[in-house]
C-alpha atoms as a PDB file:
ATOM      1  CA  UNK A   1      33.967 112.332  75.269  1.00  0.00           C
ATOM      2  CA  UNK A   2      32.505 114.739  77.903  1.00  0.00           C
ATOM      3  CA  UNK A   3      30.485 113.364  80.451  1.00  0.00           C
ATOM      4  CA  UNK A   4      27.912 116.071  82.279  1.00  0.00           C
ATOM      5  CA  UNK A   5      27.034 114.699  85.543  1.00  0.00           C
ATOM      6  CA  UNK A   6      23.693 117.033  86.518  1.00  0.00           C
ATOM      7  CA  UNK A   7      23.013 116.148  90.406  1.00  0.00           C
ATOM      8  CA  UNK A   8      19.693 116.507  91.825  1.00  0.00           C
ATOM      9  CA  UNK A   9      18.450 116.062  95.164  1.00  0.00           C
ATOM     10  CA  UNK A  10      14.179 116.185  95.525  1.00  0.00           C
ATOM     11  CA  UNK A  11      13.911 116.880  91.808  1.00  0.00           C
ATOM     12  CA  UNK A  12      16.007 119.926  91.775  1.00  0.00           C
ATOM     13  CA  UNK A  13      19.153 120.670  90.288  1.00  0.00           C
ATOM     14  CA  UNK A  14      21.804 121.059  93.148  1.00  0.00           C
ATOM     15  CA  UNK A  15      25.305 120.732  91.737  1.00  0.00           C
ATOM     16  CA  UNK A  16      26.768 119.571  87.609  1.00  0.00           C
ATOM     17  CA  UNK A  17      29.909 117.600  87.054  1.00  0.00           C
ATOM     18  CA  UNK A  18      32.378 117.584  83.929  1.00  0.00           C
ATOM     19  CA  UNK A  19      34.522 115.224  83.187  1.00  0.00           C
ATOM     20  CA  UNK A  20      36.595 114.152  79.897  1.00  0.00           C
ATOM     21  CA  UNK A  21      37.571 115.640  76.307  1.00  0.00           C
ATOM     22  CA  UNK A  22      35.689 115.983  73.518  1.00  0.00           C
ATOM     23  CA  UNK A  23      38.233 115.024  70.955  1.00  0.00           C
ATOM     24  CA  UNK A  24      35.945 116.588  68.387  1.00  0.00           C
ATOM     25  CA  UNK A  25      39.149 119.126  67.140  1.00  0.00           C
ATOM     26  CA  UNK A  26      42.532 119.452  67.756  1.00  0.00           C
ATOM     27  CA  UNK A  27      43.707 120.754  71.523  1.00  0.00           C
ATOM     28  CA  UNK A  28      43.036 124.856  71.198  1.00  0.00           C
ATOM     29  CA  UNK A  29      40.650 124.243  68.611  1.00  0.00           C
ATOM     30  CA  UNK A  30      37.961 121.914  69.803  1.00  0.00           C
ATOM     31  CA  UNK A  31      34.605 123.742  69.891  1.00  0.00           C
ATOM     32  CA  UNK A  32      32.049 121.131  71.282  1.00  0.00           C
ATOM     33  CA  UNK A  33      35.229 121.595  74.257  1.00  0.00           C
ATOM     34  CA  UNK A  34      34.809 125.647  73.957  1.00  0.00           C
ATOM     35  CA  UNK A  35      30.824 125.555  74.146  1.00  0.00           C
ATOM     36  CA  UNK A  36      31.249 123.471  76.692  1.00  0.00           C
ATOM     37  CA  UNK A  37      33.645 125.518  79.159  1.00  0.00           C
ATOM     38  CA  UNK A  38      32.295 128.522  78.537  1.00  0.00           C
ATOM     39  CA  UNK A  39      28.876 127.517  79.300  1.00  0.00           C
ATOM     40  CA  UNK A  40      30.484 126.113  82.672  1.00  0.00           C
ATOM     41  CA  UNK A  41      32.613 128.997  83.475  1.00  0.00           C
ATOM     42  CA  UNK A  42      29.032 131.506  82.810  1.00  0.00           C
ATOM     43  CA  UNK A  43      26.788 129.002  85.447  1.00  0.00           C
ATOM     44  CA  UNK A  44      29.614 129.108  87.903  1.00  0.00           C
ATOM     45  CA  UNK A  45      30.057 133.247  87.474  1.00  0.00           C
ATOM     46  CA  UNK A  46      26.793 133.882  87.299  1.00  0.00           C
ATOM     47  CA  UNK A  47      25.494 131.748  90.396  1.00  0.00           C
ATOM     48  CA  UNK A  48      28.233 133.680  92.210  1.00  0.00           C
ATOM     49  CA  UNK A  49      26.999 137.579  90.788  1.00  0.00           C
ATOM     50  CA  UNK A  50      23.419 136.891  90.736  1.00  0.00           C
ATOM     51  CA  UNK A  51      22.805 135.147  93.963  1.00  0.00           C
ATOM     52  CA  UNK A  52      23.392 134.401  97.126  1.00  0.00           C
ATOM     53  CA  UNK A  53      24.177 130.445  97.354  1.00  0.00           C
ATOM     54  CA  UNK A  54      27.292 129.236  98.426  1.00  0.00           C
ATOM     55  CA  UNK A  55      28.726 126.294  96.125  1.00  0.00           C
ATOM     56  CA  UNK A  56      32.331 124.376  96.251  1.00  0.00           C
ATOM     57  CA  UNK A  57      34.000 124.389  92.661  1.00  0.00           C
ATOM     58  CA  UNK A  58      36.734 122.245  91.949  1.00  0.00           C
ATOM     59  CA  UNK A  59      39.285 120.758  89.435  1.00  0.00           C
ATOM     60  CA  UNK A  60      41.941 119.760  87.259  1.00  0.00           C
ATOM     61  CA  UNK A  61      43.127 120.649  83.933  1.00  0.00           C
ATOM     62  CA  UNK A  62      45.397 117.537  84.446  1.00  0.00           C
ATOM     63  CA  UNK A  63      42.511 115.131  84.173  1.00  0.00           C
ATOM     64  CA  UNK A  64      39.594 117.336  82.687  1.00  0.00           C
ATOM     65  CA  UNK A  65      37.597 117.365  85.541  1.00  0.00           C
ATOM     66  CA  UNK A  66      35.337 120.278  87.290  1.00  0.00           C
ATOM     67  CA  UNK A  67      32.293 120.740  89.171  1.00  0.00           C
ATOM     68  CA  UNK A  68      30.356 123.213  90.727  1.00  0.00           C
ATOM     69  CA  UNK A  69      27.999 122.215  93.763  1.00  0.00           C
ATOM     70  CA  UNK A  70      25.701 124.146  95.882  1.00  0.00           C
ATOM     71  CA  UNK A  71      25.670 123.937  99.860  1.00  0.00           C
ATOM     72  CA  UNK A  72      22.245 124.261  99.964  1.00  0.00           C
ATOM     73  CA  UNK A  73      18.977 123.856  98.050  1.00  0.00           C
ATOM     74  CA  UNK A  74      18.767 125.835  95.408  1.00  0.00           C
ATOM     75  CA  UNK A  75      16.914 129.643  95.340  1.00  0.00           C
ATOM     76  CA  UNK A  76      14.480 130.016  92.899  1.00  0.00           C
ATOM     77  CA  UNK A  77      17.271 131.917  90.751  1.00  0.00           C
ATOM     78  CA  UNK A  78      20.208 129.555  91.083  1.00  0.00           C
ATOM     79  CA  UNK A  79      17.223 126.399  89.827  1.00  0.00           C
ATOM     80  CA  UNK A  80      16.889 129.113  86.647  1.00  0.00           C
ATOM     81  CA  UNK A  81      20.796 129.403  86.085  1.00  0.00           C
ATOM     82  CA  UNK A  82      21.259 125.495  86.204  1.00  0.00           C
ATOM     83  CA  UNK A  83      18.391 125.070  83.826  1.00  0.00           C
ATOM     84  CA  UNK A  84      20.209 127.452  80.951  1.00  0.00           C
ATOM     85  CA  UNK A  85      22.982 125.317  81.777  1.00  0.00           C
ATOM     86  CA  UNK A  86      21.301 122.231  81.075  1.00  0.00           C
ATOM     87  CA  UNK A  87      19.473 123.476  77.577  1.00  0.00           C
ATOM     88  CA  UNK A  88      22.637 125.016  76.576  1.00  0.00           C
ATOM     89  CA  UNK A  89      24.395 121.355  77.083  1.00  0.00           C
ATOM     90  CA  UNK A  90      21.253 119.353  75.783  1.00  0.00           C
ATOM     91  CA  UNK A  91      21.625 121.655  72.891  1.00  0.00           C
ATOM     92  CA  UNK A  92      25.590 120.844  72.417  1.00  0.00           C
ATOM     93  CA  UNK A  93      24.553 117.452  73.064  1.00  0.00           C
ATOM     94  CA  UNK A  94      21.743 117.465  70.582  1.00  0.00           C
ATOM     95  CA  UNK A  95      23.934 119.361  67.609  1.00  0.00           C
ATOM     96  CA  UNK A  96      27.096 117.207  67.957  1.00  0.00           C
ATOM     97  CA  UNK A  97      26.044 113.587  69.193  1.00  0.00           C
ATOM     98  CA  UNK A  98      26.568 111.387  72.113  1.00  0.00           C
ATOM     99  CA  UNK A  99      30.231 110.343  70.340  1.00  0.00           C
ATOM    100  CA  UNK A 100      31.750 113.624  72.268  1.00  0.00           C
ATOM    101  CA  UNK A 101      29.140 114.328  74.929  1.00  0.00           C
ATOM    102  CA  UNK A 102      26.509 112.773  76.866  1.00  0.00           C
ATOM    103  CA  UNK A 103      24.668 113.937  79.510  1.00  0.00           C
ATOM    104  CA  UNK A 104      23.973 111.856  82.811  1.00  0.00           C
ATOM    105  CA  UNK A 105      21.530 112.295  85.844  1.00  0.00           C
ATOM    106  CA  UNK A 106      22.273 111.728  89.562  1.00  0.00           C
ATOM    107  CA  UNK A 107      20.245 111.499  92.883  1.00  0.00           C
ATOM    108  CA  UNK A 108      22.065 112.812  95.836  1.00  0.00           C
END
């Protein structure tokens, strides 16, 4: 199962962890796993083309584990660009089930 970690601090979205497999397919053809990534790998390029917050991103393939968290409060654009990345998730979330992803909220 994927676990989404979304981390708030003062009821906005500041950073998103991801952690796990999906098992839903075979490795190479999983696509809760696919939807997933790629929805990660467009907040993480687009916070970096589109504005001007700093984050840390970090991972491992080993243990299926990456986040992306911002320095600072978020700009009124990066808040927009974690939002997408939440419906798109709730949406995978929604569509597939809790059996291969669930979605989790943290204070920081």
């Amino acid at each position: 199962m994927i676990t989404v970690t979304v981390l708030n601090k003062n009821e906005k979205i500041v950073g998103v962890q991801l952690e796990g497999h999906a098992e839903f397919g075979k490795k190479g053809k999983d696509i809760v796993c696919s939807a997933v990534s790629i929805l990660y790998i467009n907040l993480v390029n687009s916070i970096e083309n589109f504005t001007d917050e700093e984050m840390e991103t970090n991972g491992s393939s080993k243990i299926n584990f990456q986040n992306v968290i911002l320095k600072n409060m978020p700009g009124r654009d990066a808040e927009l660009l974690f939002q997408s990345f939440l419906l798109g998730i709730t949406t995978i979330e929604q569509k597939y089930g809790k059996k291969y992803i669930v979605i989790l909220n943290q204070e920081v």
